[in-house]
N, C-alpha and C. Protein backbone atom coordinates (compact mmCIF):
# COMPACT_ATOMS: atom_id res chain seq x y z
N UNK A 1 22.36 -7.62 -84.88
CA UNK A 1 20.98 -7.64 -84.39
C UNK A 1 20.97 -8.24 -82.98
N UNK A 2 20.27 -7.70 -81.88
CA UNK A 2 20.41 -8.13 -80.66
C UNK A 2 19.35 -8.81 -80.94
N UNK A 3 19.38 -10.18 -79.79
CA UNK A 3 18.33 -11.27 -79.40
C UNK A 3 17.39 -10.35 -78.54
N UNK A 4 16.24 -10.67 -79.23
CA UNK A 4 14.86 -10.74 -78.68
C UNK A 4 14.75 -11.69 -77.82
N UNK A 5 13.81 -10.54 -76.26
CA UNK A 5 13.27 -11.66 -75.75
C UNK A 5 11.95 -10.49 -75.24
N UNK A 6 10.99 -11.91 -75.74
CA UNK A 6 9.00 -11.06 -75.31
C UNK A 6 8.51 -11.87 -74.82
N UNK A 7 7.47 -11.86 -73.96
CA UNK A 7 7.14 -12.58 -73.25
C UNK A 7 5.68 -11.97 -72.91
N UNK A 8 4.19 -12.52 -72.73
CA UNK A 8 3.15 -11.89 -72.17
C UNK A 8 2.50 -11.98 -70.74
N UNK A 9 3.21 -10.08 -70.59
CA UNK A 9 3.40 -9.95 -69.05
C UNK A 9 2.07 -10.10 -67.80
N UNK A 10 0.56 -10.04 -69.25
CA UNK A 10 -0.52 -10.00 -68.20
C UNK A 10 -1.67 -10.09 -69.71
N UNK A 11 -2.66 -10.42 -68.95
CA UNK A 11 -3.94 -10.61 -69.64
C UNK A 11 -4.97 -10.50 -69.10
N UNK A 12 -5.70 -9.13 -69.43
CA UNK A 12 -6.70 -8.58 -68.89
C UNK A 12 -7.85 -9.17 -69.29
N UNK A 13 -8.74 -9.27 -67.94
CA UNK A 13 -9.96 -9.76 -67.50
C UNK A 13 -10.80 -9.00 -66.69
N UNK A 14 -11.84 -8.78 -67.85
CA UNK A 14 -12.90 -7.89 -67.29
C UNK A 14 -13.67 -8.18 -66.07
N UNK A 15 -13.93 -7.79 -64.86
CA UNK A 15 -14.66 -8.07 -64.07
C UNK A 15 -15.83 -7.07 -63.39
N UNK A 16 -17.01 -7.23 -62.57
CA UNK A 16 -17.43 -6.49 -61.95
C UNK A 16 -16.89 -5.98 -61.20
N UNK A 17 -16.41 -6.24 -60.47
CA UNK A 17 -16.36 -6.09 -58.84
C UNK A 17 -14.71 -6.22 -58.46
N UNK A 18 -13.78 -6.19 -58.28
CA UNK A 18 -12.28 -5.98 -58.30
C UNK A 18 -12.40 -7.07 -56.75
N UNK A 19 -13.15 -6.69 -55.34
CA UNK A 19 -13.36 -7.61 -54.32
C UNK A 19 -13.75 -8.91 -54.56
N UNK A 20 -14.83 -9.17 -55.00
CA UNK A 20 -15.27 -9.91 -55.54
C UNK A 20 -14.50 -10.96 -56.76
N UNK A 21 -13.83 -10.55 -57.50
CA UNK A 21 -12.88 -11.33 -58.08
C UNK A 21 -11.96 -11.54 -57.42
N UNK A 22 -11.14 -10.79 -56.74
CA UNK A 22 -9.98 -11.13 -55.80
C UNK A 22 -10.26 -12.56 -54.72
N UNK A 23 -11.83 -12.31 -54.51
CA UNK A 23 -12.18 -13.41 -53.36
C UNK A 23 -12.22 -14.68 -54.16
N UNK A 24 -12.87 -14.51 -54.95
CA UNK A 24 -13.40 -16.06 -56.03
C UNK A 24 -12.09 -16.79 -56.48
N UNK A 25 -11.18 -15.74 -57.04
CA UNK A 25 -9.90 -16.57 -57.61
C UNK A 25 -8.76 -17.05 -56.36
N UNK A 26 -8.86 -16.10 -55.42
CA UNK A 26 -8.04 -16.50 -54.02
C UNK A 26 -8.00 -17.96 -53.57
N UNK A 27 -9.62 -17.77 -52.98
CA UNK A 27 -10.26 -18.70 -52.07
C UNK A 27 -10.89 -19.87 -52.87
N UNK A 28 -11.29 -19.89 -53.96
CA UNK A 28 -12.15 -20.80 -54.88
C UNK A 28 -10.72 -21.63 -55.46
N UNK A 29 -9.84 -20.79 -56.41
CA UNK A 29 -8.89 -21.37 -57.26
C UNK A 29 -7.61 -21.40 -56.62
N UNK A 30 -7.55 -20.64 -55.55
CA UNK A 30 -6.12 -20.55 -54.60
C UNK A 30 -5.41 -20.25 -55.93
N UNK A 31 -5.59 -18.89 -56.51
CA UNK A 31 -4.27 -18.37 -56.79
C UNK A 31 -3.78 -16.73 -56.02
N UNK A 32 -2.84 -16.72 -56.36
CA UNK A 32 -1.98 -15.81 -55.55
C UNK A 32 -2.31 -14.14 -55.80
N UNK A 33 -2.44 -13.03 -54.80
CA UNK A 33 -2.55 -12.09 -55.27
C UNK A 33 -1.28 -10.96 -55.34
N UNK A 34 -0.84 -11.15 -56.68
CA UNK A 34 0.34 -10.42 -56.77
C UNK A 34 0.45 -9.11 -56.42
N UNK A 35 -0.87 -8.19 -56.59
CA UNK A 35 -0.56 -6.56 -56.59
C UNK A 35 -1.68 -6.40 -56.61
N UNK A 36 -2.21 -5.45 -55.74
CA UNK A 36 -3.51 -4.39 -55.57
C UNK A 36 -3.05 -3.04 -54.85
N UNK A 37 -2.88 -1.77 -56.39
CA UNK A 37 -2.60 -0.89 -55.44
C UNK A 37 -3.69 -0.20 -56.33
N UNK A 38 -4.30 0.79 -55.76
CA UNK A 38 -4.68 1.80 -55.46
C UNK A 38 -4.59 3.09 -56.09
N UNK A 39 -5.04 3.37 -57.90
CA UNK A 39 -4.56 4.27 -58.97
C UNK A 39 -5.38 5.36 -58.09
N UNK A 40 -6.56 5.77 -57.84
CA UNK A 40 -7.37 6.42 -57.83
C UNK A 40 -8.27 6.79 -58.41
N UNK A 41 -9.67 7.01 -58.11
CA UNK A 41 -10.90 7.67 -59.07
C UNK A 41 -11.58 5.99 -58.96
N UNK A 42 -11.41 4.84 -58.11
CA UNK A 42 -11.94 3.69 -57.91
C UNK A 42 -11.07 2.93 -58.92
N UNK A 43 -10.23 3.32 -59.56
CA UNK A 43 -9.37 2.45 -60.18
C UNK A 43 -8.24 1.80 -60.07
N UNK A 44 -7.77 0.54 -59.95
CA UNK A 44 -6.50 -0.48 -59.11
C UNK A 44 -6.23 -1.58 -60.60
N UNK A 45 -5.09 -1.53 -59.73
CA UNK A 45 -4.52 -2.14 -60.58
C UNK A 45 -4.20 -3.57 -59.80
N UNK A 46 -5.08 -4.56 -60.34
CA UNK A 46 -4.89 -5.77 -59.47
C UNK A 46 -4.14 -6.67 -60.55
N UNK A 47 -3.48 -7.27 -60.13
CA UNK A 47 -2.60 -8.72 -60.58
C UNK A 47 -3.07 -10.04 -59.85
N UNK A 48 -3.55 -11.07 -60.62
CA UNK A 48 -3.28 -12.31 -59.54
C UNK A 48 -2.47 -13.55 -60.92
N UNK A 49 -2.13 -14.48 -59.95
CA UNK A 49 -1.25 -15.18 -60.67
C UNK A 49 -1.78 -16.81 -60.02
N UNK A 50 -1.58 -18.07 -61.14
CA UNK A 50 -1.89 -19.29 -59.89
C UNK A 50 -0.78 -19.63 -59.00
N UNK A 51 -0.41 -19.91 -57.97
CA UNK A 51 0.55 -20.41 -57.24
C UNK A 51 1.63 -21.06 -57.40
N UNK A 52 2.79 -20.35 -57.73
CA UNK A 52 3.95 -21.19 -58.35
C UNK A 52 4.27 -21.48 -59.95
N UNK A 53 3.52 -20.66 -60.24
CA UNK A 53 2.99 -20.71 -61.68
C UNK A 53 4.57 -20.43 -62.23
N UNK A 54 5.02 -21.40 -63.49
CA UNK A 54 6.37 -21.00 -63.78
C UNK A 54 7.08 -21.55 -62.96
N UNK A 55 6.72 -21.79 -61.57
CA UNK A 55 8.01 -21.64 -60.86
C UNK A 55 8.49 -20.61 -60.12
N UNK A 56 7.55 -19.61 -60.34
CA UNK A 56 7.29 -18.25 -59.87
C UNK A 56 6.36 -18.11 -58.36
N UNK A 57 7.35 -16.86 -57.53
CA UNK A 57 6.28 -16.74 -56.28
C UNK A 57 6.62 -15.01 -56.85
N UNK A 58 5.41 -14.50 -55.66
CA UNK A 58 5.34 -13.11 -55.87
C UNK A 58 6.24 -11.87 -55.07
N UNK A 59 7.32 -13.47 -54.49
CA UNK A 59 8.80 -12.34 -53.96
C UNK A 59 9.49 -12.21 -55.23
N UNK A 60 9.73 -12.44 -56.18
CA UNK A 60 10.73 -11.97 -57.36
C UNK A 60 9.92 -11.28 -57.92
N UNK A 61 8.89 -10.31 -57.60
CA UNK A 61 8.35 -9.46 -58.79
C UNK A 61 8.72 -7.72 -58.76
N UNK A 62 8.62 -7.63 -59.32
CA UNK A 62 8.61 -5.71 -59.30
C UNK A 62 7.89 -5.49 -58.66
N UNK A 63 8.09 -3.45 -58.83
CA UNK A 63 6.93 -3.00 -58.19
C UNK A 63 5.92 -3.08 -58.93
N UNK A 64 5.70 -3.52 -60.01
CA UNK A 64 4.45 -3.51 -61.04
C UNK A 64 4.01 -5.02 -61.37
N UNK A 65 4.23 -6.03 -60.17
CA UNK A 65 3.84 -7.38 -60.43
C UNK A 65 4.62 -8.25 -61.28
N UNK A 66 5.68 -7.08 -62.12
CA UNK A 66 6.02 -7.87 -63.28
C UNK A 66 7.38 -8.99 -63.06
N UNK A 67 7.30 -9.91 -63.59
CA UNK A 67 8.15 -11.50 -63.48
C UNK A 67 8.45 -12.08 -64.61
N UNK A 68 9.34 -11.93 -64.86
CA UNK A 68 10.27 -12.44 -66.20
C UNK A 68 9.65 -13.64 -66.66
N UNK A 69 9.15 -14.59 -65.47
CA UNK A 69 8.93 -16.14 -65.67
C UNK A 69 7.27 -16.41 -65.84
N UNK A 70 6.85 -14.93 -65.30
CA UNK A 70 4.78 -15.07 -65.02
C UNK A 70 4.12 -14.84 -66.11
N UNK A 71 3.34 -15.43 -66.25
CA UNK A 71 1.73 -14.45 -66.97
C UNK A 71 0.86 -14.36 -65.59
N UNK A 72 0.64 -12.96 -65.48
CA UNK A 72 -0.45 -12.43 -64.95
C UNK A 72 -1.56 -12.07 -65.24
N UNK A 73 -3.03 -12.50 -64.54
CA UNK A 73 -4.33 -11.93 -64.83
C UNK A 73 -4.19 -10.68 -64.58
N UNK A 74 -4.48 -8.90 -65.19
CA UNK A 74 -5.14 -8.27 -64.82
C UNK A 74 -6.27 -8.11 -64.77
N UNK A 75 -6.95 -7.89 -63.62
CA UNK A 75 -8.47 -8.08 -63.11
C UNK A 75 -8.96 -6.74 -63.45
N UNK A 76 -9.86 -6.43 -64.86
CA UNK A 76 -10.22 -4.55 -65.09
C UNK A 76 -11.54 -4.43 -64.81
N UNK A 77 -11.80 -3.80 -64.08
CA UNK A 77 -13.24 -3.67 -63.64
C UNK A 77 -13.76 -2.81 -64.66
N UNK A 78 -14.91 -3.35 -65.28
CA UNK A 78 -15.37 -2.77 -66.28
C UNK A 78 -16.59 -1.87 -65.89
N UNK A 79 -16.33 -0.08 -66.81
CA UNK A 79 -16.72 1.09 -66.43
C UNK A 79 -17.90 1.19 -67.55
N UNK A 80 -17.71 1.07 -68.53
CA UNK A 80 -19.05 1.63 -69.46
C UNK A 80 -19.76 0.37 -70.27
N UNK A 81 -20.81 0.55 -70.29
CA UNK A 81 -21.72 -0.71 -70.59
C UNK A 81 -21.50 -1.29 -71.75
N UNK A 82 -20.42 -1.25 -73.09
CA UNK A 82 -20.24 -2.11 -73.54
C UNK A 82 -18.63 -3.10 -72.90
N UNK A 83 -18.21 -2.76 -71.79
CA UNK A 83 -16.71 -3.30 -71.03
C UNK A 83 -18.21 -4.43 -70.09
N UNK A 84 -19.32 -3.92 -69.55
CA UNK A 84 -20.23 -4.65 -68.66
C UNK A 84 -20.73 -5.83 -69.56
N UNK A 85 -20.97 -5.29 -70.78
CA UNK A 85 -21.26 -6.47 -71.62
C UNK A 85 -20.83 -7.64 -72.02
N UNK A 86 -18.91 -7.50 -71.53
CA UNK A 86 -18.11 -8.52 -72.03
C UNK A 86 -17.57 -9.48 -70.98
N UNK A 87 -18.43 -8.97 -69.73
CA UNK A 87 -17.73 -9.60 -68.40
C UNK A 87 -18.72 -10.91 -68.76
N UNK A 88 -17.75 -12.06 -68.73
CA UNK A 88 -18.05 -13.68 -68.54
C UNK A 88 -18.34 -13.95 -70.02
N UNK A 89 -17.88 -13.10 -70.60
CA UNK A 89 -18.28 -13.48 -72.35
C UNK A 89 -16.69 -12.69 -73.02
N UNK A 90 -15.51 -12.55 -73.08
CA UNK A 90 -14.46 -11.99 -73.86
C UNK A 90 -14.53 -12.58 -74.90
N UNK A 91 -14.80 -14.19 -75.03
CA UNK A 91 -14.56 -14.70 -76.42
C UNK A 91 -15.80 -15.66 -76.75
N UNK A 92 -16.93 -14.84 -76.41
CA UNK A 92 -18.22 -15.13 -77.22
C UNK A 92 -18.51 -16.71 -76.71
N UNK A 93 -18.15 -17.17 -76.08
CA UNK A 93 -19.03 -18.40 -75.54
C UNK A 93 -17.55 -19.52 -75.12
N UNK A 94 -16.77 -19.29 -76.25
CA UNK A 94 -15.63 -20.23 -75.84
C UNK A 94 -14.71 -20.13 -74.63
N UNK A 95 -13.99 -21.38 -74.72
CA UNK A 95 -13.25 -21.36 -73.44
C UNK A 95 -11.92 -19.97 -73.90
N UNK A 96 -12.07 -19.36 -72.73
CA UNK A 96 -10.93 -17.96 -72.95
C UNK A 96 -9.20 -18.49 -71.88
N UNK A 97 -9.22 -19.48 -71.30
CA UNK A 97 -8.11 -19.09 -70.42
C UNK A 97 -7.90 -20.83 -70.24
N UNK A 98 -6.59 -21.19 -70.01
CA UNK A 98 -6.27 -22.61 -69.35
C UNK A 98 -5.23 -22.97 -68.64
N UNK A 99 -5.99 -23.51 -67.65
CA UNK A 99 -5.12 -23.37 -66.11
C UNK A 99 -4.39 -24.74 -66.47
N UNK A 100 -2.99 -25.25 -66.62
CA UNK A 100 -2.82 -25.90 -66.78
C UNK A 100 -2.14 -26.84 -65.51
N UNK A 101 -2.32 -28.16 -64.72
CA UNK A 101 -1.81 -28.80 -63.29
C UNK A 101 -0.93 -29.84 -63.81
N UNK A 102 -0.43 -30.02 -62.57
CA UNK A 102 0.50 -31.29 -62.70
C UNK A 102 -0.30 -32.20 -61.73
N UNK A 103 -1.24 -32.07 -61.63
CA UNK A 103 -2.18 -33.26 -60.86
C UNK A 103 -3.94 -32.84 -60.63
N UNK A 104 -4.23 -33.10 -61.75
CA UNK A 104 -5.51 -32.93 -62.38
C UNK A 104 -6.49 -33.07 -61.62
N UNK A 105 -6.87 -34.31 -60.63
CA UNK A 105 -7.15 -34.87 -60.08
C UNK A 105 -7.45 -34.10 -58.55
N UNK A 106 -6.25 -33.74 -58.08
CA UNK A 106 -6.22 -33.22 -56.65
C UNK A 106 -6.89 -31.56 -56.70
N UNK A 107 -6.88 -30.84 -58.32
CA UNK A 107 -7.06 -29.57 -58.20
C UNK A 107 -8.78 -29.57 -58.48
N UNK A 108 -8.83 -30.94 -59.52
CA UNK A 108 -10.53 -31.02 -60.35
C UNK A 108 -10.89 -30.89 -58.39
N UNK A 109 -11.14 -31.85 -57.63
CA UNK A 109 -12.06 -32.14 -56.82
C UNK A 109 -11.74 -31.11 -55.32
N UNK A 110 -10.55 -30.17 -55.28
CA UNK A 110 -10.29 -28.93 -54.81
C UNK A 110 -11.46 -27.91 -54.91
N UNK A 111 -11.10 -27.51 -56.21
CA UNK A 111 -12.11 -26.61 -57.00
C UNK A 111 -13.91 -27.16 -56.49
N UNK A 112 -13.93 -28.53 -56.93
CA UNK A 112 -15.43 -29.02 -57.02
C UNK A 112 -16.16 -29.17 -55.33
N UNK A 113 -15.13 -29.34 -54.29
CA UNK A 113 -15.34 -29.03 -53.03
C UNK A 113 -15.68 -27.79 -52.44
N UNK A 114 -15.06 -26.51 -53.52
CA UNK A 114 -15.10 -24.73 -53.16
C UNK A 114 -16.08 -24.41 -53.68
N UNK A 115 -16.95 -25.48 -54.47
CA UNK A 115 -18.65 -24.67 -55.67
C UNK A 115 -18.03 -24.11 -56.62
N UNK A 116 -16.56 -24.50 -57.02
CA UNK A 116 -16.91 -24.29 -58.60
C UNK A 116 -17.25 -25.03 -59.65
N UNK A 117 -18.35 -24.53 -60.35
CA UNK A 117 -18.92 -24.55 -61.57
C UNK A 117 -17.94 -25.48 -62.65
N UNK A 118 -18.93 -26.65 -62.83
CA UNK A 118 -18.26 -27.31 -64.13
C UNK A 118 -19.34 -27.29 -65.04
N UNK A 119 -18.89 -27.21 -66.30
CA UNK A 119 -19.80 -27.67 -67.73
C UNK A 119 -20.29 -28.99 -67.98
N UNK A 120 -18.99 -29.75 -67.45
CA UNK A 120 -18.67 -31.54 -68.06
C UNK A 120 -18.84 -31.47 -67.12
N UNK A 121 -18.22 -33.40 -67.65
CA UNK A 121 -17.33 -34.07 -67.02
C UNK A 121 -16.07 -34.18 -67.19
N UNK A 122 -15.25 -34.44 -65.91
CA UNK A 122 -13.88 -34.62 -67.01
C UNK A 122 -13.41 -35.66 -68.06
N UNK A 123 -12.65 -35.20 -68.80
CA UNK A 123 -12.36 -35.87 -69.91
C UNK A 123 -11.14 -36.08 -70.50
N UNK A 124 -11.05 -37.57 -70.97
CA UNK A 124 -9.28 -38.10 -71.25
C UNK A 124 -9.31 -37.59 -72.83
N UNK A 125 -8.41 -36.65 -73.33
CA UNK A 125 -8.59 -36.43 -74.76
C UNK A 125 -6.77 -36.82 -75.26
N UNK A 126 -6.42 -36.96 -76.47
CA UNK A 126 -5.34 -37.75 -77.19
C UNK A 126 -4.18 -36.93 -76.16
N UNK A 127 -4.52 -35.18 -76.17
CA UNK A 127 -2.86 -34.67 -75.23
C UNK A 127 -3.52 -34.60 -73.96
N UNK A 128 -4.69 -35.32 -73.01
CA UNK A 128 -4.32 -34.80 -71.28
C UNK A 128 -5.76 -35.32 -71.24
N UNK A 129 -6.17 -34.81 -69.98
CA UNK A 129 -7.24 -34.73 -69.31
C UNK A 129 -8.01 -32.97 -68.55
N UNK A 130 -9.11 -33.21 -69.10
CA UNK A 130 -9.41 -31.77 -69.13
C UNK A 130 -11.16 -31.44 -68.48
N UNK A 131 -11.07 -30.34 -68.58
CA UNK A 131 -12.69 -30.23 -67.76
C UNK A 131 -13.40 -28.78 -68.15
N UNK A 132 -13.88 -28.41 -68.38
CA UNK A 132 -14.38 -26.96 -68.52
C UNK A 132 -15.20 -26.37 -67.23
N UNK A 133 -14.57 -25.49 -66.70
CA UNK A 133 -15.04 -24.58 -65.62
C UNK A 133 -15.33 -23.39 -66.00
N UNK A 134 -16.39 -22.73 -64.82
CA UNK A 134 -16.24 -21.07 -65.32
C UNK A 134 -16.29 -20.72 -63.85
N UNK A 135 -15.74 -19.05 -64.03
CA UNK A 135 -15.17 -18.22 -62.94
C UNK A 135 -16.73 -17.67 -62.44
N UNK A 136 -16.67 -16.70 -61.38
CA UNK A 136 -17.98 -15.89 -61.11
C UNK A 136 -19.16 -15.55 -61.86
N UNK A 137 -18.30 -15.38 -62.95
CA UNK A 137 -19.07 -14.52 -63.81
C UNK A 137 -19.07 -15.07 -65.55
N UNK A 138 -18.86 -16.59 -65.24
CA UNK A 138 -18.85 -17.35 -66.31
C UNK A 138 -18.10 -17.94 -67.21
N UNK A 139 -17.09 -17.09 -67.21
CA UNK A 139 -16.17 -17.06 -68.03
C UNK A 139 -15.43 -18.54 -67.88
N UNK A 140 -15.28 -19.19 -69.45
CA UNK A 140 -14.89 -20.39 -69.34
C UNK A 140 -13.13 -20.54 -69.65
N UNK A 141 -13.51 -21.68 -68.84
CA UNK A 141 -11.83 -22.30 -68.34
C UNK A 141 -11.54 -23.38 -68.49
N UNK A 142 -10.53 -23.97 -68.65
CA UNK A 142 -10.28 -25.43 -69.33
C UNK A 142 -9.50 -25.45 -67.73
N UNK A 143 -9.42 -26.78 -67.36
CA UNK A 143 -8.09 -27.00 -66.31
C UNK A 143 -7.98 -28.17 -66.70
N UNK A 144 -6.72 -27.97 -67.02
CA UNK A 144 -6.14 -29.38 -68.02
C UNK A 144 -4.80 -29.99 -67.87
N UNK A 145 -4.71 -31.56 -67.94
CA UNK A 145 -3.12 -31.77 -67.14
C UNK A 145 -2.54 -32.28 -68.82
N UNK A 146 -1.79 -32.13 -69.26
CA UNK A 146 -1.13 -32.69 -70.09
C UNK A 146 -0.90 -34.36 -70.05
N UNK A 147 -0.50 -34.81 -70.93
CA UNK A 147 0.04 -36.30 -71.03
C UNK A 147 1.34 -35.99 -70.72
N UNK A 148 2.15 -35.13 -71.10
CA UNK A 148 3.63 -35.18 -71.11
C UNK A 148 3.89 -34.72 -69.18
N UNK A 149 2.66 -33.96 -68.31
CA UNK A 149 3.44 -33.66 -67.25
C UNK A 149 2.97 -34.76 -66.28
């Protein structure tokens, strides 16, 4: 039996606007934009990733964004009104995604300097310190530092 190895290469996120998300997560969260090309019929295939994420930059990737070491956002611009319905809601109110730092502190008041959106306050819980944010369009986010990093 050969060794398995799987890994999840991307996780799609519904958005309006493909510009518009590219700008918010760039410039707001400073993460990286791995890939925007150009399928056709208004459809792209965007990748973004946070910066260094892994250990990862977006010179070791394929032509398809893909990185042995990444998880990538795909950003899907949603076409028919129940895909419109799920933008800033994928998992019904809860937090869907968590950005995890090695300095909690320098990224919380980053973010809170660019207008993004907090729920809380931050908060010391038994594994880290954590905060709930949401993206453009709501969608909630934990950014959370561990105890162990």
């Amino acid at each position: 039996m050969t060794n398995v190895q799987q890994h999840i290469g991307s996780i799609a996120l519904v958005v309006k606007d493909y510009d518009e998300a590219i700008e918010f997560y760039t410039q707001k969260l400073n993460f990286e934009l791995v890939e925007d090309t150009d399928l056709g019929d208004g459809k792209r295939w965007v990748l973004i990733s946070p910066q260094n994420s892994n250990g990862a930059s977006s010179n070791g990737t394929s032509s398809n964004g893909a990185n042995s070491s990444r998880t990538n956002l795909l950003l899907a611009k949603a076409t028919t009104p129940e895909q419109m319905s799920a933008i800033g809601n994928q998992t019904g109110g809860r937090v869907f995604l968590f950005l995890h730092t090695n300095d909690f502190w320098r990224d919380y008041n980053l973010m809170l300097s660019k207008g993004v959106t907090f729920n809380e306050e931050p908060r010391v819980e038994l594994y880290g310190t954590v905060v709930v944010f949401e993206d453009l369009y709501g969608t909630k986010w934990d950014l959370l530092q561990l105890n162990n990093q």
